[in-house]
C-alpha atoms as a PDB file:
ATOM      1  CA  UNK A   1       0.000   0.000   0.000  1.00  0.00           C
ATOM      2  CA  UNK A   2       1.326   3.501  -1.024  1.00  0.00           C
ATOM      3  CA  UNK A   3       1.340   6.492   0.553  1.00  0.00           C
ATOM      4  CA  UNK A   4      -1.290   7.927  -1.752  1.00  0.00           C
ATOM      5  CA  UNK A   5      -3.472   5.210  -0.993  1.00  0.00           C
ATOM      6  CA  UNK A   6      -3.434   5.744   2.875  1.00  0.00           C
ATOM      7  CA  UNK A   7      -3.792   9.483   1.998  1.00  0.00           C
ATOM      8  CA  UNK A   8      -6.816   8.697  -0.006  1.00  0.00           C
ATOM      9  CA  UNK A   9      -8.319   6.423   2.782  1.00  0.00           C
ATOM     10  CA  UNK A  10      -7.958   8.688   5.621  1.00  0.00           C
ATOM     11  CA  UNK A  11      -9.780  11.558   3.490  1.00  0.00           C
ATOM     12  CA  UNK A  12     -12.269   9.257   2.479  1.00  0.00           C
ATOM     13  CA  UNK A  13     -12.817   7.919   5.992  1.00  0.00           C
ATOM     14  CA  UNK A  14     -12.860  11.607   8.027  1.00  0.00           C
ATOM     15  CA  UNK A  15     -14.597  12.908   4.797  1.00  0.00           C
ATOM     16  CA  UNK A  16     -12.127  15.607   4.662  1.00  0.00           C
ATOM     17  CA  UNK A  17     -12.236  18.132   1.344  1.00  0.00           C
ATOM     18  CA  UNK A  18      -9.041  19.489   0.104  1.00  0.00           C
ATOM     19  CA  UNK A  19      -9.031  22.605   1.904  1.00  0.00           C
ATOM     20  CA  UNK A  20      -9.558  21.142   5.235  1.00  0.00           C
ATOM     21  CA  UNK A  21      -6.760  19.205   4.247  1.00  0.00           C
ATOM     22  CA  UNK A  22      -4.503  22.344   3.369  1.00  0.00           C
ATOM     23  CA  UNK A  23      -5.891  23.738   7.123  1.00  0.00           C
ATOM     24  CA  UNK A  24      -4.889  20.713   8.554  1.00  0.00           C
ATOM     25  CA  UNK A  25      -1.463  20.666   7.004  1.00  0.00           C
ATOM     26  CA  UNK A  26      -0.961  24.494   7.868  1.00  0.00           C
ATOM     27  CA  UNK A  27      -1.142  23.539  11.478  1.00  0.00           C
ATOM     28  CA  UNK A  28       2.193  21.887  11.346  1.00  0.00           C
ATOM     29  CA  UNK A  29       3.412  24.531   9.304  1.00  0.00           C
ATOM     30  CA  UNK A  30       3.644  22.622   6.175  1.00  0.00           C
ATOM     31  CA  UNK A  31       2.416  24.870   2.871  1.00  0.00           C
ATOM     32  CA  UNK A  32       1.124  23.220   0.328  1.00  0.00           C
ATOM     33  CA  UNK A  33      -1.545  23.942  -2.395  1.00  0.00           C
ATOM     34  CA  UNK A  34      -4.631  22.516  -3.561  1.00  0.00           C
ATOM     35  CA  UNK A  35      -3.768  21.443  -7.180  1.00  0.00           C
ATOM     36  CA  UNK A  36      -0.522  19.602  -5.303  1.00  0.00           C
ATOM     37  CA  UNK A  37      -3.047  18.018  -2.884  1.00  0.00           C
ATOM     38  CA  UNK A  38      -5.004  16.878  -6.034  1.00  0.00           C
ATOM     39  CA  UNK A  39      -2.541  14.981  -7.857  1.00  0.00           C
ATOM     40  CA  UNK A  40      -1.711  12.902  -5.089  1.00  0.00           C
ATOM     41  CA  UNK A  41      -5.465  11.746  -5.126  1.00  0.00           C
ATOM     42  CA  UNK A  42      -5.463  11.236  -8.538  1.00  0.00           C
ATOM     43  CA  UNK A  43      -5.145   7.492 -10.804  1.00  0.00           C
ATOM     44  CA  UNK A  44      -1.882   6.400 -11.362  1.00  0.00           C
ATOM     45  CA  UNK A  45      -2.223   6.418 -15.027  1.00  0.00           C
ATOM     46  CA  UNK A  46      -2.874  10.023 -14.860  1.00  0.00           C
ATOM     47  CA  UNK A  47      -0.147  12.725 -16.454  1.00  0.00           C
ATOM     48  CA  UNK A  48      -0.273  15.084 -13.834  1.00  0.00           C
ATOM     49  CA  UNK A  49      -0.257  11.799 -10.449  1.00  0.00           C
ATOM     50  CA  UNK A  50       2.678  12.443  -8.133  1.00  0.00           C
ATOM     51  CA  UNK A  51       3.633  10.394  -5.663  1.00  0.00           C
ATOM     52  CA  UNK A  52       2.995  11.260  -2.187  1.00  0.00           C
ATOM     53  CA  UNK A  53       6.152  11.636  -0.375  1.00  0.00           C
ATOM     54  CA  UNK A  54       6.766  10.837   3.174  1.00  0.00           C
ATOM     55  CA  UNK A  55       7.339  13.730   4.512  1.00  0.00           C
ATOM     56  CA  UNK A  56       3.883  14.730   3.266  1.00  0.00           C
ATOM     57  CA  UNK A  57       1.660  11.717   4.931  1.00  0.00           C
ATOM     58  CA  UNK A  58       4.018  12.308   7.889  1.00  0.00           C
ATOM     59  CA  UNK A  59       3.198  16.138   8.015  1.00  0.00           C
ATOM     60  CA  UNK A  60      -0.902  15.449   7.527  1.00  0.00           C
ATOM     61  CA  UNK A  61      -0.332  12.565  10.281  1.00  0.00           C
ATOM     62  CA  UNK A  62       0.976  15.021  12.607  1.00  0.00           C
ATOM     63  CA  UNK A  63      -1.157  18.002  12.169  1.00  0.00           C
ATOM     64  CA  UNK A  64      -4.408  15.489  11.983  1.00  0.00           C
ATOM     65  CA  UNK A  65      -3.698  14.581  15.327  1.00  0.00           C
ATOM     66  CA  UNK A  66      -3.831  18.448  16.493  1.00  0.00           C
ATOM     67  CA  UNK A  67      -6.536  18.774  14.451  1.00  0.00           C
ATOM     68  CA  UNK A  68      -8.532  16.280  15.649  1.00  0.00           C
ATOM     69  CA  UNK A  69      -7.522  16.214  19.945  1.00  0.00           C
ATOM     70  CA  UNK A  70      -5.710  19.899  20.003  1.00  0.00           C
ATOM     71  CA  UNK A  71      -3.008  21.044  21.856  1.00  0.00           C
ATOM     72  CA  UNK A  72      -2.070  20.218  25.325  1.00  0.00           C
ATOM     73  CA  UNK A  73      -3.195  24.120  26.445  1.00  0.00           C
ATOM     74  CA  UNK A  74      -6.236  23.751  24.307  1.00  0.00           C
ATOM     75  CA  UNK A  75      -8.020  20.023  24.098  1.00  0.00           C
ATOM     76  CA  UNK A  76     -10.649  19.198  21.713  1.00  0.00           C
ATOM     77  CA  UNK A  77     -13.172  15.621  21.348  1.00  0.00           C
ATOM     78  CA  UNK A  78     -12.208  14.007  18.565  1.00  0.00           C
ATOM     79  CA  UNK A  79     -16.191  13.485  18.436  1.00  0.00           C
ATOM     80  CA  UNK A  80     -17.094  16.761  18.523  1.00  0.00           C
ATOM     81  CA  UNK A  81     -15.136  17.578  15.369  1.00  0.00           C
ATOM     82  CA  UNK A  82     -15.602  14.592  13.280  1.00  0.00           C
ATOM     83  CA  UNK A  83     -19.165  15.561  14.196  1.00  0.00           C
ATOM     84  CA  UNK A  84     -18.938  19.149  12.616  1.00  0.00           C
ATOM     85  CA  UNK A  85     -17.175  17.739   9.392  1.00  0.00           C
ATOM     86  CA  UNK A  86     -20.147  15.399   9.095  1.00  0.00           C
ATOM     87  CA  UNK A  87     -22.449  18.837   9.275  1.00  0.00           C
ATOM     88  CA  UNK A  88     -20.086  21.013   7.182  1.00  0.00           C
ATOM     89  CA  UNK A  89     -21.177  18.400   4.267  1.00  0.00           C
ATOM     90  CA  UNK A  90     -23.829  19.799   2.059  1.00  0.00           C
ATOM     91  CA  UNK A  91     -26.307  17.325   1.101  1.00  0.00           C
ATOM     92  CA  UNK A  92     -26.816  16.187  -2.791  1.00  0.00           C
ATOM     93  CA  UNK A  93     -29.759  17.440  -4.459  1.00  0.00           C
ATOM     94  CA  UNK A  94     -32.776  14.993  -4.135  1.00  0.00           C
ATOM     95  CA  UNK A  95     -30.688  12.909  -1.877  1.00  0.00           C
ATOM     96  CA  UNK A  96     -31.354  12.851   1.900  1.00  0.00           C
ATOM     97  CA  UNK A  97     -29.031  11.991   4.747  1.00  0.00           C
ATOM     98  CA  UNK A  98     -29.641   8.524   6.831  1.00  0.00           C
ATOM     99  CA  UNK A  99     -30.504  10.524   9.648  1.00  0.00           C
ATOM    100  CA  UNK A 100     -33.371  12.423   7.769  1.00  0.00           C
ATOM    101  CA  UNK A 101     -35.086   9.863   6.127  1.00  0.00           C
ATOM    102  CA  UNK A 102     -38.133   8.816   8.558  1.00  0.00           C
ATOM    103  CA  UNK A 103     -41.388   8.138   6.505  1.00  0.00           C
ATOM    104  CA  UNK A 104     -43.892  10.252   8.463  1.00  0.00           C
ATOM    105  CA  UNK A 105     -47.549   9.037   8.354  1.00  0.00           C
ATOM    106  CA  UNK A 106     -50.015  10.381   5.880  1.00  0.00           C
ATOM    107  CA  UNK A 107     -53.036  12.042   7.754  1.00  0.00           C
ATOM    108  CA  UNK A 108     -55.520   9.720   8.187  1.00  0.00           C
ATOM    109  CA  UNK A 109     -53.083   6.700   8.667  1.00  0.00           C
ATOM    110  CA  UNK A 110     -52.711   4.715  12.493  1.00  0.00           C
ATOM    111  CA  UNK A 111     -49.526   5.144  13.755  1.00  0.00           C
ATOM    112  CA  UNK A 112     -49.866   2.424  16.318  1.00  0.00           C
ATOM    113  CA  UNK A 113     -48.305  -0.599  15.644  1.00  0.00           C
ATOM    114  CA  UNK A 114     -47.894  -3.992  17.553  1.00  0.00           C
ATOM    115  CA  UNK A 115     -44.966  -5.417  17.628  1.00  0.00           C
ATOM    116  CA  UNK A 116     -45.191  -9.321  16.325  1.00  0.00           C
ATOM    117  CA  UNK A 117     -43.119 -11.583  17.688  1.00  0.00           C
ATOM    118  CA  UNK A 118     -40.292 -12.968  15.218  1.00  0.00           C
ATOM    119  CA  UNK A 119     -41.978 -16.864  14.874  1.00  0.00           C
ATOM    120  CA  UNK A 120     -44.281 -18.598  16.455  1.00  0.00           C
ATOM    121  CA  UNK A 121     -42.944 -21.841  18.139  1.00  0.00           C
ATOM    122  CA  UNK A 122     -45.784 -24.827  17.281  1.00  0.00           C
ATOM    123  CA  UNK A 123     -44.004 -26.377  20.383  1.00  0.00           C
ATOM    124  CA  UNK A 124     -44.168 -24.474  23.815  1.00  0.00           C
ATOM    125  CA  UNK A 125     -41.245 -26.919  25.237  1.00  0.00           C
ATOM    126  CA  UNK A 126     -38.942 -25.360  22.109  1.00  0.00           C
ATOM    127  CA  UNK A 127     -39.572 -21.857  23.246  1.00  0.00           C
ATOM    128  CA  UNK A 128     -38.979 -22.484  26.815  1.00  0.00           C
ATOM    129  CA  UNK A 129     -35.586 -23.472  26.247  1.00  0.00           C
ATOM    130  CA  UNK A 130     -32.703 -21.006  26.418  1.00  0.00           C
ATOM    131  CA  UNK A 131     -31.910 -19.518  23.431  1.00  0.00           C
ATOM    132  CA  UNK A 132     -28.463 -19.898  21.817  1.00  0.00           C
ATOM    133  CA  UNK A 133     -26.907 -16.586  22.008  1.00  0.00           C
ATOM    134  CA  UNK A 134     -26.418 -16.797  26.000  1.00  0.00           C
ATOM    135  CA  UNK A 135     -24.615 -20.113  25.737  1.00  0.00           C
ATOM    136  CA  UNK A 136     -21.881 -18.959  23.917  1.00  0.00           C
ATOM    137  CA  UNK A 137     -18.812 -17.442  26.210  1.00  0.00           C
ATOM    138  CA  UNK A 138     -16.505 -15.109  24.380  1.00  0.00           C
ATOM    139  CA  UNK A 139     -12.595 -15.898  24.752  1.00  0.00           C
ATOM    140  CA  UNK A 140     -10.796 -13.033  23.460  1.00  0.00           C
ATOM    141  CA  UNK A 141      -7.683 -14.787  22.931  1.00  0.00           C
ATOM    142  CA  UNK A 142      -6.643 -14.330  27.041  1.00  0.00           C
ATOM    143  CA  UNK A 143      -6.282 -17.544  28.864  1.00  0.00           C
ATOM    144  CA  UNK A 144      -7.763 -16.621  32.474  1.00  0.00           C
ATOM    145  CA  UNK A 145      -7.375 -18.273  35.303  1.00  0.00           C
ATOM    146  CA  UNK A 146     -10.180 -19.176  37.210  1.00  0.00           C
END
């Protein structure tokens, strides 16, 4: 795995745009400009790819981490600004977020529902018995002594 390809999966992943990225690099005092940041994101096959260097990834590493937690005099939640990148992203046109998307009832429709139970068991003795799930014991690879 290349550098560019990390480079592309962390942008991807914190859904970062380039000039966050330029911020972000800024903060470790590392200049660089957007049609530079491009052509590291670009196919291989393309004229105008460069490689991304190591003292590139190394700079973004560096100033993601004071991005993302802050300084020692001046903390930030990691949560809390992953959470305002996912708000700084405007939505598509006709598209809606997962978190909007709730079908609200027409008018005259019920909005009670019962909940049904998964299956019915034909045999009461078969639903009696405990279920599967809380026989298993999880052994995260520690050997404990009991």
């Amino acid at each position: 795995m290349t550098n560019n390809d990390i480079f592309k999966k962390l942008r991807v992943a914190l859904m970062l745009r380039d000039d966050q990225i330029v911020e972000i690099l800024e903060l470790v005092d590392f200049r660089i400009s957007k049609s530079e940041l491009g052509a590291f994101f670009r196919d291989e096959k393309h004229e105008n790819y460069m490689e991304c260097g190591d003292q590139v990834l190394r700079n973004f590493l560096n100033g993601l981490v004071i991005h993302l937690r802050g300084t020692k005099e001046n903390p930030k939640n990691p949560k809390d600004v992953l959470a305002k990148h996912k708000a700084e992203i405007p939505a598509k046109e006709g598209a809606k977020e997962r978190t909007e998307f709730k079908a609200k009832p027409k008018e005259n429709q019920k909005t009670d529902f019962k909940k049904k139970p998964a299956f019915k068991s034909k045999d009461k003795k078969a639903a009696s018995k405990i279920q599967v799930v809380e026989k298993v014991q999880f052994k995260n690879g520690k050997n404990k002594k009991s």
